[in-house]
C-alpha atoms as a PDB file:
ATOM      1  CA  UNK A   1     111.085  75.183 113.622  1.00  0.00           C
ATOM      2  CA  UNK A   2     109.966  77.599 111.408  1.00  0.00           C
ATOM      3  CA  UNK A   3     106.757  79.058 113.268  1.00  0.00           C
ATOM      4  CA  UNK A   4     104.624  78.901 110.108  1.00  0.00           C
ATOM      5  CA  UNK A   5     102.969  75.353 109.555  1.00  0.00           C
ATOM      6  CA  UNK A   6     104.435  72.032 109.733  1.00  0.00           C
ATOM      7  CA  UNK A   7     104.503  71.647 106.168  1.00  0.00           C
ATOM      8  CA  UNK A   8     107.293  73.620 106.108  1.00  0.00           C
ATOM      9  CA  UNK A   9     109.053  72.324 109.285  1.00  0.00           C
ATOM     10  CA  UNK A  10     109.101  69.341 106.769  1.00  0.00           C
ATOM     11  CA  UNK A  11     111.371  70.752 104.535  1.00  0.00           C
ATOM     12  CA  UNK A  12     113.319  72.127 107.025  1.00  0.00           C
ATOM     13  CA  UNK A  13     113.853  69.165 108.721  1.00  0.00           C
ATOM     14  CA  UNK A  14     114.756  67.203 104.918  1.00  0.00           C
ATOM     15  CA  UNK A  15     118.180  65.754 105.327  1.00  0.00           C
ATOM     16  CA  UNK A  16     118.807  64.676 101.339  1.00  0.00           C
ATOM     17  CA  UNK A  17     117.826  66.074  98.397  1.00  0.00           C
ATOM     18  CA  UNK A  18     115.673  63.177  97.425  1.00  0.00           C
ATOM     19  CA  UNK A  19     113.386  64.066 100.456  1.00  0.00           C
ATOM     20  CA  UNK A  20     113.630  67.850  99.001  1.00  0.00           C
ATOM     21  CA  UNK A  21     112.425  66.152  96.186  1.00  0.00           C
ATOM     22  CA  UNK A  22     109.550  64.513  97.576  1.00  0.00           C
ATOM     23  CA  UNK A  23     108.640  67.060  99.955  1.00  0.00           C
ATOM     24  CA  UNK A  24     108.303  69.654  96.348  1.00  0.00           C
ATOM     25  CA  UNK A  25     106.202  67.014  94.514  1.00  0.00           C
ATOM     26  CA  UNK A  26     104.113  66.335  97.283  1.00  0.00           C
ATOM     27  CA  UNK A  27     103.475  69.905  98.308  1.00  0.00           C
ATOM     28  CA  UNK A  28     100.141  71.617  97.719  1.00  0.00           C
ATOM     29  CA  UNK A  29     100.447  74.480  94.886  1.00  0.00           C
ATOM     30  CA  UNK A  30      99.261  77.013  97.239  1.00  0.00           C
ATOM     31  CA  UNK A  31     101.889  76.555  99.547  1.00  0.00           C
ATOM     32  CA  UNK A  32     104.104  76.653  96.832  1.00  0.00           C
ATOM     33  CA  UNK A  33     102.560  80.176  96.055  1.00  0.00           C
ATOM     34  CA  UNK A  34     102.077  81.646  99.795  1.00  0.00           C
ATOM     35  CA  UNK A  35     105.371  80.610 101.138  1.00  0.00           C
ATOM     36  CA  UNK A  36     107.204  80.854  97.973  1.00  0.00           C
ATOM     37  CA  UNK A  37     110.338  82.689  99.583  1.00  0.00           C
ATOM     38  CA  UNK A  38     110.572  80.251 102.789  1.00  0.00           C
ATOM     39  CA  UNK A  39     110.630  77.390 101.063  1.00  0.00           C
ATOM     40  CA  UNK A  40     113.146  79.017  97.910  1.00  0.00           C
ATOM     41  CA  UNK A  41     115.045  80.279 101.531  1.00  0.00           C
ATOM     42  CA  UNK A  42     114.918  76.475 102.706  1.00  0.00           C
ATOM     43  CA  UNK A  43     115.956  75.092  99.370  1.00  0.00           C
ATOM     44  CA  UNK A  44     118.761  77.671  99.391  1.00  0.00           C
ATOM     45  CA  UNK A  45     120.538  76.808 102.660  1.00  0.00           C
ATOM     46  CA  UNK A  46     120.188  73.035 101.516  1.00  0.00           C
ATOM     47  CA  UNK A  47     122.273  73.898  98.563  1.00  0.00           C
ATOM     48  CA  UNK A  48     119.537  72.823  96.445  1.00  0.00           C
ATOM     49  CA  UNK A  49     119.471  74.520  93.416  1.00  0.00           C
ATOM     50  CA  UNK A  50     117.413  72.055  90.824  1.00  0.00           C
ATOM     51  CA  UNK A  51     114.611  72.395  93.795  1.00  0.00           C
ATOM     52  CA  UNK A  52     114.794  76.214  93.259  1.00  0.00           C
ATOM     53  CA  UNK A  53     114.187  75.620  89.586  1.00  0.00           C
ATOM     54  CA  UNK A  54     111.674  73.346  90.095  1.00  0.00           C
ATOM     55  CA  UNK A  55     109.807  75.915  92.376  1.00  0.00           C
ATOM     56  CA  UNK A  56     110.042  78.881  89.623  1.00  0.00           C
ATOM     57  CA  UNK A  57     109.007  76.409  87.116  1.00  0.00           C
ATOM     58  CA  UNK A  58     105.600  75.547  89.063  1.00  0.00           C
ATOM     59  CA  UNK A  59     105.151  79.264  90.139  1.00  0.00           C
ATOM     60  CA  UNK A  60     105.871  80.424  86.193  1.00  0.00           C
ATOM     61  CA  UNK A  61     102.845  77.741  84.932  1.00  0.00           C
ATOM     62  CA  UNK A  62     100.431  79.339  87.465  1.00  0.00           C
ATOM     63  CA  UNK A  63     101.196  82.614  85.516  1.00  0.00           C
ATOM     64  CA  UNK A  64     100.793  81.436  81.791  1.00  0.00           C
ATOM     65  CA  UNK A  65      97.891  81.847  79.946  1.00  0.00           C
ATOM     66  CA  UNK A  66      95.423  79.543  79.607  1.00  0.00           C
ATOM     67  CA  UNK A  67      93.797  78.040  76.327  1.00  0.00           C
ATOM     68  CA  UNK A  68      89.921  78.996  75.534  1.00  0.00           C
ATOM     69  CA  UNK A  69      88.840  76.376  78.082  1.00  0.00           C
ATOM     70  CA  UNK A  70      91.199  77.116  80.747  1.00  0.00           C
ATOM     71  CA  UNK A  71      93.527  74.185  79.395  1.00  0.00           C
ATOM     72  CA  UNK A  72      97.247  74.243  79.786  1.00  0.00           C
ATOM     73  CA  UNK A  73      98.765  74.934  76.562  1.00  0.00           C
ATOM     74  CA  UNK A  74     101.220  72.759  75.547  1.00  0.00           C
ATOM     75  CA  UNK A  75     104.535  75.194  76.501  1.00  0.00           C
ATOM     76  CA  UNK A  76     103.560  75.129  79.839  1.00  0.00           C
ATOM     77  CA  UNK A  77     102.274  71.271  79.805  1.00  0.00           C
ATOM     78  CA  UNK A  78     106.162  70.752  78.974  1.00  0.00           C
ATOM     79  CA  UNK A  79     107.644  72.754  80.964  1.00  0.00           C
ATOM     80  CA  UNK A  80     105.842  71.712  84.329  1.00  0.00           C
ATOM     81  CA  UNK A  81     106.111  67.967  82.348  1.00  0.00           C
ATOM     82  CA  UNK A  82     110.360  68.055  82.752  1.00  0.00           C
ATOM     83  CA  UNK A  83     110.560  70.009  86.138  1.00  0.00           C
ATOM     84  CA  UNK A  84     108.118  67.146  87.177  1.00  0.00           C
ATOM     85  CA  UNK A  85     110.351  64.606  85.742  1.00  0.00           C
ATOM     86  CA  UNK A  86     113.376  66.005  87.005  1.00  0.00           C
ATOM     87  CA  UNK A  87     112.223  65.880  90.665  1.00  0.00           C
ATOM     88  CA  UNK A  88     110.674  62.468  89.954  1.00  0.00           C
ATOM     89  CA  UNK A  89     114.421  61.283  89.404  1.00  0.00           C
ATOM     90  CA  UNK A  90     116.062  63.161  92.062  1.00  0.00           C
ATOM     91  CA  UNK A  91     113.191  61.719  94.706  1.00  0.00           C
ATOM     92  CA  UNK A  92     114.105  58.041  93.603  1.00  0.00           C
ATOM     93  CA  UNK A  93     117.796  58.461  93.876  1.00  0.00           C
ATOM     94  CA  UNK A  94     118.882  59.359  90.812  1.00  0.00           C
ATOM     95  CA  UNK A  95     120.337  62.589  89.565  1.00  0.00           C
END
C-alpha cells in the first residue's frame, strides 16, 4: 500500500502491463504531475519502460507552449497523439 491515495495503490497492485496501460490512460493529468516520481518508481519496478515514456511524454506536453488561443500546437498534438496510441495498443493486448 503506498500510503498516498488509492489511485496509486492501483498501479501498484497492476499485475500486466496492459492494466499499466489502462491505469496511465485513465489517470487524471494532475496525478500524473503531483506523483510523477511514484508512479515513474511504480512503472520502474514493473519493468515497464514504454509506461515511463508514456509518462514523460504527457508531463513534456504540459510544458510546451501553447498557440495564441491556448491550443496545442501540432508537435505536441503528435506527440501526446502516438504515446496515446501506443498505450491504447499495449491496454488491448497488443504490443
Amino acid at each position: 500500500m503506498s500510503n498516498l491515495v488509492p489511485i496509486i495503490d492501483e498501479l501498484e497492485n497492476a499485475r500486466t502491463d496492459a492494466a499499466r496501460a489502462r491505469w496511465l490512460l485513465q489517470c487524471p493529468p494532475g496525478y500524473l504531475g503531483k506523483y510523477e516520481m511514484t508512479i515513474r518508481n511504480r512503472l520502474r519496478s514493473a519493468g515497464f519502460l514504454a509506461g515511463i515514456d508514456y509518462l514523460e511524454t504527457e508531463r513534456l506536453v504540459i510544458w510546451m507552449p501553447r498557440g495564441a488561443t491556448g491550443e496545442m500546437r501540432a508537435a505536441a498534438q503528435e506527440m501526446l497523439a502516438a504515446a496515446r496510441s501506443a498505450m491504447v495498443a499495449i491496454a488491448e493486448g497488443g504490443a
